[in-house]
C-alpha atoms as a PDB file:
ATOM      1  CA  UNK A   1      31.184 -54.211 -36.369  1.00  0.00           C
ATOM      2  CA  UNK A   2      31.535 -50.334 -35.236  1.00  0.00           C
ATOM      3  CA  UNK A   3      30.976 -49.616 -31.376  1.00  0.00           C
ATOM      4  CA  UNK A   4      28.413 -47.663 -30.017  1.00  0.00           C
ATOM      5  CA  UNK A   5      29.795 -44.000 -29.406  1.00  0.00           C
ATOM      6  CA  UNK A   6      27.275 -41.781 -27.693  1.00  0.00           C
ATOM      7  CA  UNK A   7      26.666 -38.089 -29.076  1.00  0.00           C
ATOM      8  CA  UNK A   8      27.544 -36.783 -25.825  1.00  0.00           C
ATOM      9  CA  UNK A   9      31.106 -38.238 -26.690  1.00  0.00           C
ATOM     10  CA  UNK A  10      31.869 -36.574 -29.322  1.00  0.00           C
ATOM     11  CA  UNK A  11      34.161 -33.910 -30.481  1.00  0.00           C
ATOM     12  CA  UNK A  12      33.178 -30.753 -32.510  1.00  0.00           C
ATOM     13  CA  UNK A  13      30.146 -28.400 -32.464  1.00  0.00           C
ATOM     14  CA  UNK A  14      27.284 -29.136 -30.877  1.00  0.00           C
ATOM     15  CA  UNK A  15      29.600 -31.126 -28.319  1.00  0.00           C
ATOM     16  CA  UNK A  16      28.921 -28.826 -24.864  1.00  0.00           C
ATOM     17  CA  UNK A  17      25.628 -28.926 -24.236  1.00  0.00           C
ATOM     18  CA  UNK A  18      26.063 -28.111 -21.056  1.00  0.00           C
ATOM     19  CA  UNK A  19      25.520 -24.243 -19.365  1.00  0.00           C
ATOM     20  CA  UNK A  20      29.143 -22.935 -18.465  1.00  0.00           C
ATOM     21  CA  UNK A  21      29.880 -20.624 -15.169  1.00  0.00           C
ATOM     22  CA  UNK A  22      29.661 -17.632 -17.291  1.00  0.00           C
ATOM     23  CA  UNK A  23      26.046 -17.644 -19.100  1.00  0.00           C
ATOM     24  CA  UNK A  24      25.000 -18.886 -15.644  1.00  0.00           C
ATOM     25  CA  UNK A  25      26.775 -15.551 -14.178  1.00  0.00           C
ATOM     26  CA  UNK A  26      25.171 -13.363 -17.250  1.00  0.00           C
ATOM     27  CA  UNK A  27      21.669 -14.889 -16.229  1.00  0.00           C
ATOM     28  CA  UNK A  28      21.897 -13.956 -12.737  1.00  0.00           C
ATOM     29  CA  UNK A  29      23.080 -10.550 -13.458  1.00  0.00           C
ATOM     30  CA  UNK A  30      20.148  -9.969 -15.349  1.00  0.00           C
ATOM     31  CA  UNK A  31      17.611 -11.191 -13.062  1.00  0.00           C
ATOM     32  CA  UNK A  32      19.479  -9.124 -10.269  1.00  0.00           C
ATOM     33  CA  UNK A  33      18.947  -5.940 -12.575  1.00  0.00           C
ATOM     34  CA  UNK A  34      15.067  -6.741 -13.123  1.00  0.00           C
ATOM     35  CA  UNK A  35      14.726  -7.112  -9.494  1.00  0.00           C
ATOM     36  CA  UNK A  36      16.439  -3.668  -9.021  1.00  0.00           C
ATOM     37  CA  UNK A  37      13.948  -2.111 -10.846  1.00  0.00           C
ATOM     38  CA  UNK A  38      11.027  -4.366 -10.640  1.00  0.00           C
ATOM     39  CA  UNK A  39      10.881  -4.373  -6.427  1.00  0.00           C
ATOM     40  CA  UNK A  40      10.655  -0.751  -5.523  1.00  0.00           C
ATOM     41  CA  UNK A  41       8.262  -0.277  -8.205  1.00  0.00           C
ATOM     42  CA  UNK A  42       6.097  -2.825  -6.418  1.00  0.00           C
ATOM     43  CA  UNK A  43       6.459  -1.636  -3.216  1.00  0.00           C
ATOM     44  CA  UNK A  44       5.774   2.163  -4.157  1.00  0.00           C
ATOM     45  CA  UNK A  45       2.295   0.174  -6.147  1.00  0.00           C
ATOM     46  CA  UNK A  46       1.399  -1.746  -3.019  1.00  0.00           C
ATOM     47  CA  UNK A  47       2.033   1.492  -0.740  1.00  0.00           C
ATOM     48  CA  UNK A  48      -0.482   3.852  -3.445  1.00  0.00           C
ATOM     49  CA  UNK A  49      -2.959   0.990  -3.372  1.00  0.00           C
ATOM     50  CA  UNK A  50      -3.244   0.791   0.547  1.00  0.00           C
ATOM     51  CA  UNK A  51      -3.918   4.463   0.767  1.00  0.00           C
ATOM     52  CA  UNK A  52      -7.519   3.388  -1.016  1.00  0.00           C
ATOM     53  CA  UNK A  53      -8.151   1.575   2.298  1.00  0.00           C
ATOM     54  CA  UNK A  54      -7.347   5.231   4.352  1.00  0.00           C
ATOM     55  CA  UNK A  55      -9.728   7.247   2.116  1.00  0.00           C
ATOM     56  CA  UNK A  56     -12.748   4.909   1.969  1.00  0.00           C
ATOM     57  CA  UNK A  57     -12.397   5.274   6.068  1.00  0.00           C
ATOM     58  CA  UNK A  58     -12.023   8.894   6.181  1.00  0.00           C
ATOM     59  CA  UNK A  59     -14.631   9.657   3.253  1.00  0.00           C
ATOM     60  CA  UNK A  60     -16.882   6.998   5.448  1.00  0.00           C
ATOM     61  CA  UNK A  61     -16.576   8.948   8.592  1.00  0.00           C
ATOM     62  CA  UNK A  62     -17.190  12.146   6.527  1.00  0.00           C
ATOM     63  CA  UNK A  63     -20.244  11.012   5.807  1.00  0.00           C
ATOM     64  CA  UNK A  64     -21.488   9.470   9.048  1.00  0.00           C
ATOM     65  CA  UNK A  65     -20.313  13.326  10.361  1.00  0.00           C
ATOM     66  CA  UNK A  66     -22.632  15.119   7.657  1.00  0.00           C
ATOM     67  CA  UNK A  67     -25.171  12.667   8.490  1.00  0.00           C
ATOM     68  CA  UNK A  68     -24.646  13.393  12.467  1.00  0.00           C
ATOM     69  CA  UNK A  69     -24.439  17.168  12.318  1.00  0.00           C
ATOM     70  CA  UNK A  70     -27.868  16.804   9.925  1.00  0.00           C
ATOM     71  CA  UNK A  71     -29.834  15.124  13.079  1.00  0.00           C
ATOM     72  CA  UNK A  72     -28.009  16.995  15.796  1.00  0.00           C
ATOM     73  CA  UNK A  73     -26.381  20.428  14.414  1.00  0.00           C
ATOM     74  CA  UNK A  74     -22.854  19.897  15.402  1.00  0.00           C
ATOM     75  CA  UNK A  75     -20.222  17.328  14.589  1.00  0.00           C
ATOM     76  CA  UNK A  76     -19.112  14.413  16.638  1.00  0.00           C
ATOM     77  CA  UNK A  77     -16.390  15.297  18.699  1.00  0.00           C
ATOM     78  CA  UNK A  78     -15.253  11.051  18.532  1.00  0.00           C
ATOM     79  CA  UNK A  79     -15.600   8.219  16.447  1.00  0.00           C
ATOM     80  CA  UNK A  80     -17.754   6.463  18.898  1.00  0.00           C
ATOM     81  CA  UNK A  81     -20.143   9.293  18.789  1.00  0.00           C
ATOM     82  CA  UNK A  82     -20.929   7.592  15.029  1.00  0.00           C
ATOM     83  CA  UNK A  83     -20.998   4.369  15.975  1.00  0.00           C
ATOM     84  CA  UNK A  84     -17.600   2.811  16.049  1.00  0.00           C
ATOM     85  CA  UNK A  85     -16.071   0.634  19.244  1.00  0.00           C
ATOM     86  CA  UNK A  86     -13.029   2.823  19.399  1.00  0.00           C
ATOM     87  CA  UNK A  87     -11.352   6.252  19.382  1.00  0.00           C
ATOM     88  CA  UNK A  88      -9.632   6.021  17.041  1.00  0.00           C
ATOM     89  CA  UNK A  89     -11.808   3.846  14.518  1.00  0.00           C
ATOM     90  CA  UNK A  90     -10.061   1.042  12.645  1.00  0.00           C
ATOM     91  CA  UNK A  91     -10.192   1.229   8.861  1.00  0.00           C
ATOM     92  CA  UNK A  92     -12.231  -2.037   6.621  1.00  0.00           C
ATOM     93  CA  UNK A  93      -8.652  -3.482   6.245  1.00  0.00           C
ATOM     94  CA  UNK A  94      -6.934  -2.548   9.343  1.00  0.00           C
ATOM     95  CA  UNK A  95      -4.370  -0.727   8.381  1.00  0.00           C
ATOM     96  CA  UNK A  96      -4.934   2.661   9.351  1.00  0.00           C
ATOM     97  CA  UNK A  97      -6.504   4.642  12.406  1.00  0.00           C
ATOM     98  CA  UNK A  98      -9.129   7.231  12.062  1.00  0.00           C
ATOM     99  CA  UNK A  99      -9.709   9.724  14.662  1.00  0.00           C
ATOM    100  CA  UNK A 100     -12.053  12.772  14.511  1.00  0.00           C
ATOM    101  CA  UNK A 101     -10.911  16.301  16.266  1.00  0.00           C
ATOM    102  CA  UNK A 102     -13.834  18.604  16.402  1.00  0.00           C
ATOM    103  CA  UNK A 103     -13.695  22.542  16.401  1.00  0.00           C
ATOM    104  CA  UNK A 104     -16.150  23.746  18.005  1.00  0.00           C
ATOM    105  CA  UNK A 105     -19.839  22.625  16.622  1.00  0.00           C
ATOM    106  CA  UNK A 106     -19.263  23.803  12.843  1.00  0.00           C
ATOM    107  CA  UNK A 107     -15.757  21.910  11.633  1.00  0.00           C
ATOM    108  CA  UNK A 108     -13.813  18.696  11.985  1.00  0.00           C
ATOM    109  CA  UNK A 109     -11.141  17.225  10.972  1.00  0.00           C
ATOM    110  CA  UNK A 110     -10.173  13.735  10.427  1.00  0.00           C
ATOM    111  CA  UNK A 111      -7.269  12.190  10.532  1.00  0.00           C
ATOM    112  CA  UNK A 112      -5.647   8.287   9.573  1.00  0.00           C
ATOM    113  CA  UNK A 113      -2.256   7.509  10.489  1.00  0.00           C
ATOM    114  CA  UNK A 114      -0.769   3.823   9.612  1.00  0.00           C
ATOM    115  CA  UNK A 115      -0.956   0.593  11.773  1.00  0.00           C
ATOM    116  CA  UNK A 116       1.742  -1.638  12.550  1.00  0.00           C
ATOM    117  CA  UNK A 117       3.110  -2.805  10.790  1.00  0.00           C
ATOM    118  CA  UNK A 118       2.254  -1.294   7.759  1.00  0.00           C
ATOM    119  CA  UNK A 119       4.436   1.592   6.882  1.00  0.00           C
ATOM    120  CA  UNK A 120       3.727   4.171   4.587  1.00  0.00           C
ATOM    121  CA  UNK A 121       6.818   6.733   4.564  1.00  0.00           C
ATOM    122  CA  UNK A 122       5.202   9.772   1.973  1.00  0.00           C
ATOM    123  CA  UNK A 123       1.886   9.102   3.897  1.00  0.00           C
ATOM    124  CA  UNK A 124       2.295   9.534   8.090  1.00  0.00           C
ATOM    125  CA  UNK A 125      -1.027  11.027   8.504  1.00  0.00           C
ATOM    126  CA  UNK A 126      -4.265  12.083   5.655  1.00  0.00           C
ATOM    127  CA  UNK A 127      -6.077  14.013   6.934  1.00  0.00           C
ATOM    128  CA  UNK A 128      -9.427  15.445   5.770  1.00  0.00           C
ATOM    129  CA  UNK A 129     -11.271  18.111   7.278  1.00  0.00           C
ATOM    130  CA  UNK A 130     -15.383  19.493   6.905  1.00  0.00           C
ATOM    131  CA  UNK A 131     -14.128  22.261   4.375  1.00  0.00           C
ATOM    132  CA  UNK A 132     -13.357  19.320   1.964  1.00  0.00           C
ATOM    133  CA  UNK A 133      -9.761  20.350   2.144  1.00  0.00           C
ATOM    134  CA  UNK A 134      -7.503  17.076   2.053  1.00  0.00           C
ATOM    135  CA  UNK A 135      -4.129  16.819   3.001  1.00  0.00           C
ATOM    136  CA  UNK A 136      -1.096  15.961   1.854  1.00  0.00           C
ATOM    137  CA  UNK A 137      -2.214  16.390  -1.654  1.00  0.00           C
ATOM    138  CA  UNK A 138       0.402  13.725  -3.231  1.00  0.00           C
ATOM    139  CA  UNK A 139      -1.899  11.361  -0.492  1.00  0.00           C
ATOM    140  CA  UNK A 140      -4.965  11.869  -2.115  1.00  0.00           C
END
């Protein structure tokens, strides 16, 4: 009678099955590349896609400051003119901080700067004013 002699046993191809330090290495290597690139990428996406949050506030106030100046012939001078609980107004998400400066009785111009602690290096302050004219234009 023959004994029993497990594959993992034997000699000859097929014989390591096993992952040795080096494909291990070349695996995390690669992952460490696609990280590289994938992570700023993301971050640069997720910075873009909170701006959406600053111009729905300052297009919002824009239009509470039409609608304002319609019923009383100048612009609010404050955010709690319009109807918000604070100077400066907090936008839907909370991220940024809308204020209002008003020139005189004919312009505005508003402004949203980030909340901690989001952080939004290209993007320190959009502004918008009653001209229509909306700064930085890489913001917008």
């Amino acid at each position: 009678m023959t004994a029993y002699k497990p594959n993992f046993l034997e000699n000859g191809p097929g014989a390591n099955s096993g992952v040795t330090l080096l494909e291990l290495m070349i695996v995390v290597v690669i992952v460490a590349i696609l990280a590289g690139i994938g992570l700023p990428a993301y971050q640069q996406y997720a910075r873009e896609s909170k701006r959406t949050d600053a111009h729905t506030a300052l297009l919002r106030v824009a239009a509470l400051q039409e609608k304002f100046f319609g019923n009383n012939n100048q612009y609010a001078a404050s955010t709690t003119t319009l109807g918000y609980a604070a100077q400066p107004a907090t936008s839907n998400e909370g991220l940024w901080a809308v204020s209002v400066t008003a020139s005189g009785v004919a312009t505005y111009t508003l402004s949203a700067a980030p909340l901690d602690p989001h952080v939004d290096p290209d993007c320190n302050a959009i502004t918008m004013n009653s001209a229509g004219v909306k700064l930085p234009p890489n913001c917008w």
